[in-house]
C-alpha atoms as a PDB file:
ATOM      1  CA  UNK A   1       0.000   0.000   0.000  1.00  0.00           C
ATOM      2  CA  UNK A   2       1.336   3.287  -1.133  1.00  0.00           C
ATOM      3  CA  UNK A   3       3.066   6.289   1.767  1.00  0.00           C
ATOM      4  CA  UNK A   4       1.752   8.820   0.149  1.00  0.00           C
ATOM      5  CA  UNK A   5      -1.599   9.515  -1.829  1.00  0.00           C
ATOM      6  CA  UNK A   6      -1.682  12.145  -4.158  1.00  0.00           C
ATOM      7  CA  UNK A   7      -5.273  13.274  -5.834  1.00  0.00           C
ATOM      8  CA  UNK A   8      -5.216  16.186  -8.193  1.00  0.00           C
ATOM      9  CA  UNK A   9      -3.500  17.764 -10.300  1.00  0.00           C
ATOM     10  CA  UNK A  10       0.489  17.778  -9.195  1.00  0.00           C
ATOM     11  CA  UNK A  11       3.524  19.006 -11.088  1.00  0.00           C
ATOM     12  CA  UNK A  12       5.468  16.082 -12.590  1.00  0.00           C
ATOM     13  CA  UNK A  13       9.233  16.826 -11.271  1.00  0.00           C
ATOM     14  CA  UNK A  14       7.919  16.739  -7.780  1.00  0.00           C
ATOM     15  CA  UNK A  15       6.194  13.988  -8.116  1.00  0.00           C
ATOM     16  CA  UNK A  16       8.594  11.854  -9.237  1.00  0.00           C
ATOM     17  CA  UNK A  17      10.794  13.209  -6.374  1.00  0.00           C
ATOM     18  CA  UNK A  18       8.460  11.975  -3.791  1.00  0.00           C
ATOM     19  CA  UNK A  19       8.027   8.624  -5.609  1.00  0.00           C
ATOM     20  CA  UNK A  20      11.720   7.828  -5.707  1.00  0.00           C
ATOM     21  CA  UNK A  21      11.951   8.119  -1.987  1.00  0.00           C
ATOM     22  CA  UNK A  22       8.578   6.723  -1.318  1.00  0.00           C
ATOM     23  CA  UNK A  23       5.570   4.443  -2.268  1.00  0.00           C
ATOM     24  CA  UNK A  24       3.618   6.788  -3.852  1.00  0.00           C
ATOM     25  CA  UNK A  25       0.084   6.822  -6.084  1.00  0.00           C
ATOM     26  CA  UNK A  26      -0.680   9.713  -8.616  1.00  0.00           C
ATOM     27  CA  UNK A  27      -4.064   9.866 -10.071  1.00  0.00           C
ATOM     28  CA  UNK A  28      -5.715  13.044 -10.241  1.00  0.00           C
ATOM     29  CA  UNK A  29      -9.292  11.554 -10.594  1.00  0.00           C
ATOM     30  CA  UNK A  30      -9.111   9.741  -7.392  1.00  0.00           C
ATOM     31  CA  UNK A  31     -11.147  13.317  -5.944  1.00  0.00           C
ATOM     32  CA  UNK A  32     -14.008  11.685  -8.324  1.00  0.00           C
ATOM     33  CA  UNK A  33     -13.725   7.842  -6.778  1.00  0.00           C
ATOM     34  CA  UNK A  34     -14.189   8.490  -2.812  1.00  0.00           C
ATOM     35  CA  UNK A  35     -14.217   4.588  -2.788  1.00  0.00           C
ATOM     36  CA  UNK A  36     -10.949   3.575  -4.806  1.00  0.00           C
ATOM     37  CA  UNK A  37      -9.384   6.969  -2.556  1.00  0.00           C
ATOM     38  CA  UNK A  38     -10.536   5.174   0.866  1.00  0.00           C
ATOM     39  CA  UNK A  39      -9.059   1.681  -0.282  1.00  0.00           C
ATOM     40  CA  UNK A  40      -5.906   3.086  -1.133  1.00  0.00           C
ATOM     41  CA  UNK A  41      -5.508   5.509   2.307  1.00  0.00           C
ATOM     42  CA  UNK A  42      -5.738   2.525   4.505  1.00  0.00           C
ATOM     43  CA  UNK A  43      -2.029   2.413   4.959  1.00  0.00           C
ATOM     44  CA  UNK A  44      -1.364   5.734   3.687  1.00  0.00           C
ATOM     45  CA  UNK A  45       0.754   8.018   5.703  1.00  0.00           C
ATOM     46  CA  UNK A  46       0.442  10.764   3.549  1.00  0.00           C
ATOM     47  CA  UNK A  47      -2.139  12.424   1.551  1.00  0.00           C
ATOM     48  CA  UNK A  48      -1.744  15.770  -0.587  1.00  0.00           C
ATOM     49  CA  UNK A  49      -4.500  17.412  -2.129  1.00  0.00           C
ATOM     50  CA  UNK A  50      -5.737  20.669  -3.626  1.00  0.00           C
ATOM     51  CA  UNK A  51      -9.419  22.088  -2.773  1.00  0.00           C
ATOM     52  CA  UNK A  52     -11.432  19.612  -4.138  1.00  0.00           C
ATOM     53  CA  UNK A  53     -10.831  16.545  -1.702  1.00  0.00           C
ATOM     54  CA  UNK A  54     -12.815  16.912   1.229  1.00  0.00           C
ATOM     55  CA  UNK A  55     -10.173  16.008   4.066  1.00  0.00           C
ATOM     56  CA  UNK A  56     -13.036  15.346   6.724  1.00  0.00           C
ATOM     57  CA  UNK A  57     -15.554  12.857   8.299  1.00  0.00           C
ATOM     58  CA  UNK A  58     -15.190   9.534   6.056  1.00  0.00           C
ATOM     59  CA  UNK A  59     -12.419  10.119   4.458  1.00  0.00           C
ATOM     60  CA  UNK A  60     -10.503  10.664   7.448  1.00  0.00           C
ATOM     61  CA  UNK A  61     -11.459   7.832   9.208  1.00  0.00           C
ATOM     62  CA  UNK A  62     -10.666   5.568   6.228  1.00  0.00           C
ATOM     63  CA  UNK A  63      -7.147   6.704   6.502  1.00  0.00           C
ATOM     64  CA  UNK A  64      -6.419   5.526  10.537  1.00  0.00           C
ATOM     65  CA  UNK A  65      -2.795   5.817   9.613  1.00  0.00           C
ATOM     66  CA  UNK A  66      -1.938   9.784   8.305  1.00  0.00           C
ATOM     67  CA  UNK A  67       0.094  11.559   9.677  1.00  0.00           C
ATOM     68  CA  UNK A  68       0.149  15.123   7.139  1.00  0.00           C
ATOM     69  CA  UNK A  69      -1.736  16.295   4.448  1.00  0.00           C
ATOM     70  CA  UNK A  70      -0.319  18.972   2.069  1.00  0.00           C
ATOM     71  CA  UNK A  71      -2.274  21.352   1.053  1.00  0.00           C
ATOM     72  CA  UNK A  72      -1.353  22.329  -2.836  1.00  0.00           C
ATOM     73  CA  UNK A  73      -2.455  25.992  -2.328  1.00  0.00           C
ATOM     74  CA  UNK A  74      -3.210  27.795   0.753  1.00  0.00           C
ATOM     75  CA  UNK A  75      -7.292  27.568   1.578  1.00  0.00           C
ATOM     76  CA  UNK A  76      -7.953  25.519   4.188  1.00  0.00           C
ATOM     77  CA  UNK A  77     -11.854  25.433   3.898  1.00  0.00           C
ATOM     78  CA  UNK A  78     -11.764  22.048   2.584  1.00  0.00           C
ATOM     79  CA  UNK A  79      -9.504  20.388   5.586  1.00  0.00           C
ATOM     80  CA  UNK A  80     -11.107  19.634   9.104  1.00  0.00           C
ATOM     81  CA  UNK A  81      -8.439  21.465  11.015  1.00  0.00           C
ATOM     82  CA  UNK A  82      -9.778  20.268  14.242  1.00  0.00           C
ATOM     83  CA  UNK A  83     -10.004  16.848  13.587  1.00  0.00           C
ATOM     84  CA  UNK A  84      -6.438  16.966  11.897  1.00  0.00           C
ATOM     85  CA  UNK A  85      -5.243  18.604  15.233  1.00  0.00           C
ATOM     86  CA  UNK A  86      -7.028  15.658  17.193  1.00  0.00           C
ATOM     87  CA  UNK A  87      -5.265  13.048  15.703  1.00  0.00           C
ATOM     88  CA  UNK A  88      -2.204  14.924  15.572  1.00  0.00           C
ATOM     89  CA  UNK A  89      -1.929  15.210  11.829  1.00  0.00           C
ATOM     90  CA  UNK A  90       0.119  18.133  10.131  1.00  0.00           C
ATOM     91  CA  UNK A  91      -1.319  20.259   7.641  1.00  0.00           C
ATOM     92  CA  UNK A  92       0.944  21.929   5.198  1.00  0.00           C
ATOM     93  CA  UNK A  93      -0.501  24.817   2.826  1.00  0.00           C
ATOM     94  CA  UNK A  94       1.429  25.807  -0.036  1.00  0.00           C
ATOM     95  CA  UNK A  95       1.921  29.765   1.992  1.00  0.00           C
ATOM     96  CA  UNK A  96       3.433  32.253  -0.337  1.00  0.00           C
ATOM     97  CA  UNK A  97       3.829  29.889  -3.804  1.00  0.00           C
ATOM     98  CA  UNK A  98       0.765  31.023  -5.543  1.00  0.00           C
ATOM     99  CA  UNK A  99       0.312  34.683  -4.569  1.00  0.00           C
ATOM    100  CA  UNK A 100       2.467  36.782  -8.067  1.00  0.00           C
ATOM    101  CA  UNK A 101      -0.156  33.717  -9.381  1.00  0.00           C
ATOM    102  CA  UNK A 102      -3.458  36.033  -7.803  1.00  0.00           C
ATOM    103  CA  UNK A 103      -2.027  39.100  -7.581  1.00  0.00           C
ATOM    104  CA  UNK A 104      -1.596  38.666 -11.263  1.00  0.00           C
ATOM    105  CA  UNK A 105      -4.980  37.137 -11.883  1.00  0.00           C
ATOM    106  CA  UNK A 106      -6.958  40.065 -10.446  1.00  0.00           C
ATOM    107  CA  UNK A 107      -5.008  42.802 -11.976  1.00  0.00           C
ATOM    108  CA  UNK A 108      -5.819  41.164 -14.809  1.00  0.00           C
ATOM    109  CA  UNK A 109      -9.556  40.696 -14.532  1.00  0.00           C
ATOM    110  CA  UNK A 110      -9.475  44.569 -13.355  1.00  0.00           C
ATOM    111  CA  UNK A 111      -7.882  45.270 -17.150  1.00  0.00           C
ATOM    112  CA  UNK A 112     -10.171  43.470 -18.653  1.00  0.00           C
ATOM    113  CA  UNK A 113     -13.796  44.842 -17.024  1.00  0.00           C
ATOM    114  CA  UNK A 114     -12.823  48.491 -16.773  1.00  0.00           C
ATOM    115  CA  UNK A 115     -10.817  48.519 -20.601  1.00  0.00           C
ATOM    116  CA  UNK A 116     -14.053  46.276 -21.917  1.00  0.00           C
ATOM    117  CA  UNK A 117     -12.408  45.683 -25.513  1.00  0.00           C
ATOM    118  CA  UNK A 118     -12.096  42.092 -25.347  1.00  0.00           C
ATOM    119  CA  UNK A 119     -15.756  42.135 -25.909  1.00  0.00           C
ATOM    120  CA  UNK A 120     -15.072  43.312 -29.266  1.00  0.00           C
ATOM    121  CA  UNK A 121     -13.154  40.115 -31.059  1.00  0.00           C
ATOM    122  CA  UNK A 122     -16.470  38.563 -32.756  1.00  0.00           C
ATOM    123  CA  UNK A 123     -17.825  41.746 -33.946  1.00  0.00           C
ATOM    124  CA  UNK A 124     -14.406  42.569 -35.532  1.00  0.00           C
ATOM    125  CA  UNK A 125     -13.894  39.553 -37.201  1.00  0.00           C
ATOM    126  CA  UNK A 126     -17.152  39.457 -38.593  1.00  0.00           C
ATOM    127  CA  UNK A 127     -16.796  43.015 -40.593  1.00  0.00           C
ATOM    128  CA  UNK A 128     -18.165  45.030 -37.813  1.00  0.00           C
ATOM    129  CA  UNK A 129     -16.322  48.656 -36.293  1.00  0.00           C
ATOM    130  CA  UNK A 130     -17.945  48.510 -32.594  1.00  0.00           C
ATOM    131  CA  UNK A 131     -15.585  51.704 -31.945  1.00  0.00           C
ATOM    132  CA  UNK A 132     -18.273  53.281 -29.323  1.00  0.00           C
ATOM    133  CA  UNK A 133     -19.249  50.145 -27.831  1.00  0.00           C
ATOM    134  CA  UNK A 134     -15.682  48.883 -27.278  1.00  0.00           C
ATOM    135  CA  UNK A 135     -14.272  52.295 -25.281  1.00  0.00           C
ATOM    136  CA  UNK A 136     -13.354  51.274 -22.119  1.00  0.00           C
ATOM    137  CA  UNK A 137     -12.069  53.559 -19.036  1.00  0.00           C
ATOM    138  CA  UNK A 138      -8.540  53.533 -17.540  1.00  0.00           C
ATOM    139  CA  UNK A 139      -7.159  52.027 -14.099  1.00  0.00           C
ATOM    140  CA  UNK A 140      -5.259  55.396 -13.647  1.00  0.00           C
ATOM    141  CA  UNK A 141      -6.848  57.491 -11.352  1.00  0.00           C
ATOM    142  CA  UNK A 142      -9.307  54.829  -9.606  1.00  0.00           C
ATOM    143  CA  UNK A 143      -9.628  53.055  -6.117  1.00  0.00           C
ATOM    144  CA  UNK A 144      -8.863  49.913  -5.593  1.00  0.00           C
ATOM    145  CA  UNK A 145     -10.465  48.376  -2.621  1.00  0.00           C
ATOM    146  CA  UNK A 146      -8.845  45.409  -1.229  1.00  0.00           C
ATOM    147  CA  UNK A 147     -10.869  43.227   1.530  1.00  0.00           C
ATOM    148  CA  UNK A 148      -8.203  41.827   3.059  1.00  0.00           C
ATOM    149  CA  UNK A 149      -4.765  42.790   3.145  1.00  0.00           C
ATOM    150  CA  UNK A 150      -2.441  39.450   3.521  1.00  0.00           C
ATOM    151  CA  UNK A 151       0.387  38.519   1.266  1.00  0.00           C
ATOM    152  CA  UNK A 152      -1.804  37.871  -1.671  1.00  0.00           C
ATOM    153  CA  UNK A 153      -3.529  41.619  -1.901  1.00  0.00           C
ATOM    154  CA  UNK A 154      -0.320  43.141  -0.636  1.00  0.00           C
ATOM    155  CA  UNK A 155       0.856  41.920  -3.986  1.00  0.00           C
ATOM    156  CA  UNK A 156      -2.351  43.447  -5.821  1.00  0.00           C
ATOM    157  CA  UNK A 157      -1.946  46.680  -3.985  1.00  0.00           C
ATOM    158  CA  UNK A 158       1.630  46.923  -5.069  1.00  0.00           C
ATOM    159  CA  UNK A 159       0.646  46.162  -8.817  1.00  0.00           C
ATOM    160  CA  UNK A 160      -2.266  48.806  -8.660  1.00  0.00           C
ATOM    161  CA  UNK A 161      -0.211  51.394  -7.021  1.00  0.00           C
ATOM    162  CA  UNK A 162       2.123  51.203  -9.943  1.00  0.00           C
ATOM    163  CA  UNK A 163      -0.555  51.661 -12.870  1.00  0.00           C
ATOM    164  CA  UNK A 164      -1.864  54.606 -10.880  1.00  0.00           C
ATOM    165  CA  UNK A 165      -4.485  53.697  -8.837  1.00  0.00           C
ATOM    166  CA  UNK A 166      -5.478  54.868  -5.287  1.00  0.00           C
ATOM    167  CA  UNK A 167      -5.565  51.554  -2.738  1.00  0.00           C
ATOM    168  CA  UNK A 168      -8.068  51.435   0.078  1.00  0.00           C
ATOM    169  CA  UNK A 169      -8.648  48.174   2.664  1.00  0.00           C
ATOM    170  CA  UNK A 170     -10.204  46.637   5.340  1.00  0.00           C
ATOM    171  CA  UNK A 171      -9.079  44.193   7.679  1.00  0.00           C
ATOM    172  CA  UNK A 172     -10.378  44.437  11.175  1.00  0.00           C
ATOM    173  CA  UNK A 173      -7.705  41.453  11.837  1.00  0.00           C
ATOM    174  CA  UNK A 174      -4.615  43.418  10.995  1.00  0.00           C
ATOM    175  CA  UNK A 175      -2.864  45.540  13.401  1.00  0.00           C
ATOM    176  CA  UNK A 176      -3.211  49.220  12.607  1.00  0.00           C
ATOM    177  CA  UNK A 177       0.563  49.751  13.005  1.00  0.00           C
ATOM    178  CA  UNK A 178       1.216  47.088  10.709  1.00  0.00           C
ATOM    179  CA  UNK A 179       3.771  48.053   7.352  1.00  0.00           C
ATOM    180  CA  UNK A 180       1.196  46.505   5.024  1.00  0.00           C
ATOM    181  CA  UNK A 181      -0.814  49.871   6.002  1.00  0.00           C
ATOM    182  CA  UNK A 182       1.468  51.521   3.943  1.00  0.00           C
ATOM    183  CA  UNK A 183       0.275  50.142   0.654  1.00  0.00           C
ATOM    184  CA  UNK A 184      -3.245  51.151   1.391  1.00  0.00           C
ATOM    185  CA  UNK A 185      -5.276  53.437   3.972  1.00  0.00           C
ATOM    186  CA  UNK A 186      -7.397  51.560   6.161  1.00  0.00           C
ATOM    187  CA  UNK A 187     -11.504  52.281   6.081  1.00  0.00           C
ATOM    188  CA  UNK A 188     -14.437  50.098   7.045  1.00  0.00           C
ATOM    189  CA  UNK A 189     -15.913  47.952   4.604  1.00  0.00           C
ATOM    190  CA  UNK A 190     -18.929  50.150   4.442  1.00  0.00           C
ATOM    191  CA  UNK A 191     -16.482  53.007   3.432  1.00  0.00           C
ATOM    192  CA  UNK A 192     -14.222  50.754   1.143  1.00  0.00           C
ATOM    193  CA  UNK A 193     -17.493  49.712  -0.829  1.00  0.00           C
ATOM    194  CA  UNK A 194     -18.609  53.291  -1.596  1.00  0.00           C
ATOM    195  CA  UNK A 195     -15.628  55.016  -2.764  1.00  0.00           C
ATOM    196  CA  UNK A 196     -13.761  51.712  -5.133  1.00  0.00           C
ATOM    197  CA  UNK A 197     -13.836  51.214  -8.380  1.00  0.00           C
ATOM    198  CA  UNK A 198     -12.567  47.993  -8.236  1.00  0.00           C
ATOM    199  CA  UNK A 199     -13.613  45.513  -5.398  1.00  0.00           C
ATOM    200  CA  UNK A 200     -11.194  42.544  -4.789  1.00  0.00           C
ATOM    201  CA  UNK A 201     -11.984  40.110  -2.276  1.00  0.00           C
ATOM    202  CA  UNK A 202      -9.158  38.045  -0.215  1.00  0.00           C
ATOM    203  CA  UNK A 203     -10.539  36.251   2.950  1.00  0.00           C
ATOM    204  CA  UNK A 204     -11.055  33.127   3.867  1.00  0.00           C
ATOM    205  CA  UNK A 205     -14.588  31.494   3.837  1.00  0.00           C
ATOM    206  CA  UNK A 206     -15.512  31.369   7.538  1.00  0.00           C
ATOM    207  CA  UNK A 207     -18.734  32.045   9.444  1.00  0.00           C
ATOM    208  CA  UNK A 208     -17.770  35.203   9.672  1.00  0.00           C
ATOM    209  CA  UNK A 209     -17.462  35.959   5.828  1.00  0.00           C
ATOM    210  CA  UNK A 210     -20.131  34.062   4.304  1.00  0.00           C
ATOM    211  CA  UNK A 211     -21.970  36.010   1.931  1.00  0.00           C
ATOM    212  CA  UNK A 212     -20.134  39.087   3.512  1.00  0.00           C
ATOM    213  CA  UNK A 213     -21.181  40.827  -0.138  1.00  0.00           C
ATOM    214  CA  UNK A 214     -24.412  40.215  -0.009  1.00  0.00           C
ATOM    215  CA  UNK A 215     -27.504  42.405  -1.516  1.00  0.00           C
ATOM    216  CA  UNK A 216     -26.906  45.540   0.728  1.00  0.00           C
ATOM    217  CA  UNK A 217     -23.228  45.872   0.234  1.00  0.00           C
ATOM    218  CA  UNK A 218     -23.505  45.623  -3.789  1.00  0.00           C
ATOM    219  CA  UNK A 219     -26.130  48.440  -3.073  1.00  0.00           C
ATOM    220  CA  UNK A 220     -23.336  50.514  -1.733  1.00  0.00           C
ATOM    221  CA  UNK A 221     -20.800  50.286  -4.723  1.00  0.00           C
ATOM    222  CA  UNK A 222     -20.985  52.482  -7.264  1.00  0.00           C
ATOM    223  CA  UNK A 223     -23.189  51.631 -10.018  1.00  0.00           C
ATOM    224  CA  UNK A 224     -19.841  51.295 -12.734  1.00  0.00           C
ATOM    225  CA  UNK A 225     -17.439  49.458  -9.893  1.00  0.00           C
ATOM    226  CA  UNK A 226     -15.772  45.808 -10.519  1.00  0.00           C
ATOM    227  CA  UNK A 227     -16.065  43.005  -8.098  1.00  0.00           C
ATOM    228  CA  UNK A 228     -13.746  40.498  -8.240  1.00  0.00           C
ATOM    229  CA  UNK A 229     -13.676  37.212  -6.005  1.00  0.00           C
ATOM    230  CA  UNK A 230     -10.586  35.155  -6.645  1.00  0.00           C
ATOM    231  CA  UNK A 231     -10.526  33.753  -2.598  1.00  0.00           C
ATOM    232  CA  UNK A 232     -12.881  31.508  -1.543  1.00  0.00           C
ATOM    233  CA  UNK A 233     -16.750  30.646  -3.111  1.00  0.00           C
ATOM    234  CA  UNK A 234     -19.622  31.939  -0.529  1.00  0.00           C
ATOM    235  CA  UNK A 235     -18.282  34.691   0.327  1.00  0.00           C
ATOM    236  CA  UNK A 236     -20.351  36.355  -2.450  1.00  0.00           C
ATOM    237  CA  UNK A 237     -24.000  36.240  -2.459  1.00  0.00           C
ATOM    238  CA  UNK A 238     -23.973  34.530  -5.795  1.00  0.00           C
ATOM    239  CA  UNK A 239     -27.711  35.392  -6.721  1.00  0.00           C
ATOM    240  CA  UNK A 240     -27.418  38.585  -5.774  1.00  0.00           C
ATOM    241  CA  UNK A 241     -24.440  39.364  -7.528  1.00  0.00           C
ATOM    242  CA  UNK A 242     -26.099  37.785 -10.909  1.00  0.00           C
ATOM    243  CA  UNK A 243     -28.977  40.126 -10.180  1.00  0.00           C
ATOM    244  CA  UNK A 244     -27.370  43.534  -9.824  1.00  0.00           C
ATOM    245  CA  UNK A 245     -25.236  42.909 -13.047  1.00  0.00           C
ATOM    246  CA  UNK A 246     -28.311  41.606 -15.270  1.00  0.00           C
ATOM    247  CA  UNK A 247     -30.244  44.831 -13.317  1.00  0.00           C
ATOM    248  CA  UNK A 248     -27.466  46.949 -14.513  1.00  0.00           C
ATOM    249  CA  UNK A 249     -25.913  47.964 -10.813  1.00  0.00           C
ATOM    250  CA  UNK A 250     -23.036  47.142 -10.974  1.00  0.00           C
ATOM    251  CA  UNK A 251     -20.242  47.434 -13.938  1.00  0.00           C
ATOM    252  CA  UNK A 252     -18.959  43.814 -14.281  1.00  0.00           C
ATOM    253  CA  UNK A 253     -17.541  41.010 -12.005  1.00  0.00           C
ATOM    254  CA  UNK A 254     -14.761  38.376 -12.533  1.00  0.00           C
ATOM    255  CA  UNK A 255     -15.589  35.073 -10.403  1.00  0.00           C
ATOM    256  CA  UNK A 256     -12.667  32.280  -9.878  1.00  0.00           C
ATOM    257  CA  UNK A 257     -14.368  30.763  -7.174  1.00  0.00           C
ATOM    258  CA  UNK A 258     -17.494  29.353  -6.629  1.00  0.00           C
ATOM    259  CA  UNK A 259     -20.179  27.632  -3.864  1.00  0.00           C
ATOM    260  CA  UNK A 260     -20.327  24.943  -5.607  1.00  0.00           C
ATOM    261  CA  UNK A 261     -17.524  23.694  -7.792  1.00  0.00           C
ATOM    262  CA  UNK A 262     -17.588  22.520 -10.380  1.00  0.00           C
ATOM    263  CA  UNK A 263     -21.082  24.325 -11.140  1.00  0.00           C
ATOM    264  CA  UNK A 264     -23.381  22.137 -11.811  1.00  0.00           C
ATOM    265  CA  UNK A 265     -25.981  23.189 -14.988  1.00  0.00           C
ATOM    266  CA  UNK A 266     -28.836  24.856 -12.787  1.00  0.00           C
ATOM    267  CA  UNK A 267     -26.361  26.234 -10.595  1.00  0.00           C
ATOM    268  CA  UNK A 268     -24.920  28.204 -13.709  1.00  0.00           C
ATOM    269  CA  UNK A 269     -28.068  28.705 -14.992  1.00  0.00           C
ATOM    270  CA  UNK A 270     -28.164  32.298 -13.002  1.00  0.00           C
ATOM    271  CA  UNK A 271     -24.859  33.207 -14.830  1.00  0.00           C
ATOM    272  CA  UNK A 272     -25.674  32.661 -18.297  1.00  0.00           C
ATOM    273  CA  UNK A 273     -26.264  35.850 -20.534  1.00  0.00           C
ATOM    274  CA  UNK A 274     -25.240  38.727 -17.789  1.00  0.00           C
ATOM    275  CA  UNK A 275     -23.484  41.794 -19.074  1.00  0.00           C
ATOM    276  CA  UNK A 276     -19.481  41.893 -18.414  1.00  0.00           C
ATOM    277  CA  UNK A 277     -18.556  38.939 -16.442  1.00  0.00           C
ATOM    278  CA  UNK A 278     -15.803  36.471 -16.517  1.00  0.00           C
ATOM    279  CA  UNK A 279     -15.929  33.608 -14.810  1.00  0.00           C
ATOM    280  CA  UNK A 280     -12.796  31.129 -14.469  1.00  0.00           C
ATOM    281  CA  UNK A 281     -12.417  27.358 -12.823  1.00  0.00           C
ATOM    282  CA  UNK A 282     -10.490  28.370  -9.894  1.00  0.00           C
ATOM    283  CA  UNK A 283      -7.474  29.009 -11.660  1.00  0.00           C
ATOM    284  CA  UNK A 284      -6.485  32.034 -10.207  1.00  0.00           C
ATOM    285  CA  UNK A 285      -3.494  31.186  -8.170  1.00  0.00           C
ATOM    286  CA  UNK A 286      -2.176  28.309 -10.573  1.00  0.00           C
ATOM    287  CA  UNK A 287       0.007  29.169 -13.607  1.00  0.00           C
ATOM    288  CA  UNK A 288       2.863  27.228 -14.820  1.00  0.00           C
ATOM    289  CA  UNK A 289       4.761  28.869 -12.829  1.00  0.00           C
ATOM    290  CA  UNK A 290       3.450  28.677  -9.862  1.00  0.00           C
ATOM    291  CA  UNK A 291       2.356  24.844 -10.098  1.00  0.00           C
ATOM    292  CA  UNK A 292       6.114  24.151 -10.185  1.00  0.00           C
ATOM    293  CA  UNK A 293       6.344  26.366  -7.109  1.00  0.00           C
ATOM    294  CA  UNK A 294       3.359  25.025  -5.286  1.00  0.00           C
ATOM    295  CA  UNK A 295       4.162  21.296  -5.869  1.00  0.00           C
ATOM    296  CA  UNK A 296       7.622  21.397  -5.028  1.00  0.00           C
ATOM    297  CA  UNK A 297       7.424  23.221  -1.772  1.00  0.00           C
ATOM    298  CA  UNK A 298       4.421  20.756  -0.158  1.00  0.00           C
ATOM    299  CA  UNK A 299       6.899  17.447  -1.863  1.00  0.00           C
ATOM    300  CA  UNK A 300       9.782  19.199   0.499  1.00  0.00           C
ATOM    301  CA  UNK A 301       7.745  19.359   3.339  1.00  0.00           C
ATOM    302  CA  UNK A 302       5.861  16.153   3.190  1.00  0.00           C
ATOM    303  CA  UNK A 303       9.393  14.314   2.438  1.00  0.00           C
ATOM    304  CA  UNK A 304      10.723  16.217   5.722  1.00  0.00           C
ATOM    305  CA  UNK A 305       7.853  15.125   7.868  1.00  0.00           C
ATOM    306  CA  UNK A 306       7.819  11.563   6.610  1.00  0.00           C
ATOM    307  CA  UNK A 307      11.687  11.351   7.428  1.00  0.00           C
ATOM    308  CA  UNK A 308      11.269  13.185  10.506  1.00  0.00           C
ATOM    309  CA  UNK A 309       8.302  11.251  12.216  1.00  0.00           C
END
């Protein structure tokens, strides 16, 4: 029976590293056989995952001998820290590997909504001139409100700060004398909602956040702003959010994450048709780049513990 169980998506260099030193199994579709994963994490003494495999409740108990899981990213939403911490099983995220990954993503998707040209490509190509249609407004000059300010939007607020935009946040967590308050000034959320133009979200999903943008907040933006959510899924009213852009309150709205992934057909049902939106498969924090990066770092630290326990 295999050390270490591996089920998504892992760079190929590190995982040939761990399987030279250890019995290891590779199959990214093991997330879609829950019964083929328990068999195989009867003896397993690792298991790495990204945010698909529930690491919880059955699966847990199917796997009496773990001792770590790596996380290959940095949301922990999907790991049962407290039952990990019962049975005295490390968790390793993937802290710091993936954040030029987001950082990039969102500046990106902020691009994209405000300039609006992309839009353009079938018209063109068809014969058409959609000059008016395609004008777009500049990042220069507007607010960036970050919710959050940890490594990942400290990265964003750098990158906006350098095309010209002002950079608000709020994080009631952060110390006010922290240095990261020099990258942005610190407001409520009430006040970071009303004066953006471009709303990106990075906090966890707890009880706490759920739905934090919900109906009322979106109220509060301006009616041209950009709301982008490349954290966690649920912490966006999702029907709300699909209702003030078809309503026309809100300028446009890039979605990585969702609260359900993948979405099933009626659950992006509410999506289909809606004015300026992009919506991605929770990609946001993995280029090729940064898969290298996020692999190799959780292989180092699961080979570590294994040789350490």
């Amino acid at each position: 029976m295999p050390a270490v169980v591996i089920t998504e998506f892992m760079d190929g260099a590190a995982v040939a590293r761990l399987q030279a030193r250890h019995d290891t199994i590779y199959d990214p579709a093991l997330v879609d056989r829950p019964e083929d994963l328990a068999r195989l994490l009867a003896d397993a003494r690792a298991l790495i995952v990204r945010n698909r495999t529930q690491v919880r409740g059955d699966l847990l108990a199917a796997a009496p001998g773990l001792t770590c899981v790596g996380r290959l990213g940095v949301g922990l939403d999907n790991i049962d820290l407290e039952a990990c911490l019962a049975r005295n099983i490390a968790v390793f995220p993937a802290a710091g590997a993936n954040d030029l990954s987001v950082a990039e993503y969102v500046t990106m998707a902020a691009l994209m909504l405000l300039r609006g040209a992309w839009t353009a490509t079938a018209a063109v190509a068809a014969g058409g001139w959609p000059r008016q249609q395609a004008i777009g407004r500049e990042l220069a000059g507007k607010t960036m409100g970050l919710v959050g300010l940890g490594a990942i939007a400290r990265e964003v607020a750098g990158r906006a700060g350098a095309l010209g935009m002002s950079v608000v946040a709020h994080d009631p967590l952060l110390d006010s004398g922290h240095p990261a308050w020099r990258l942005a000034r610190n407001v409520s959320l009430d006040g970071l909602l009303e004066v953006s133009d471009v709303v990106s979200l990075h906090v966890p999903l707890t009880e706490a956040t759920r739905h934090m943008i919900a109906a009322a907040q979106l109220r509060s933006m301006k009616k041209d702003a950009i709301l982008i959510n490349a954290a966690r899924g649920g912490v966006i009213d999702e029907a709300g959010l699909a209702a003030a852009l078809r309503e026309g309150r809100l300028g446009g709205a890039a979605l990585d994450v969702f609260e359900q992934e993948p979405l099933s057909a009626e659950a992006g049902a509410k999506f289909i048709g809606l004015p300026n939106l992009l919506l991605t498969p929770h990609v946001a924090g993995v280029t090729a780049e940064s898969n290298v990066r996020v692999s190799e770092l959780i292989a180092a630290r699961v080979l570590a513990h294994l040789e350490n326990a």
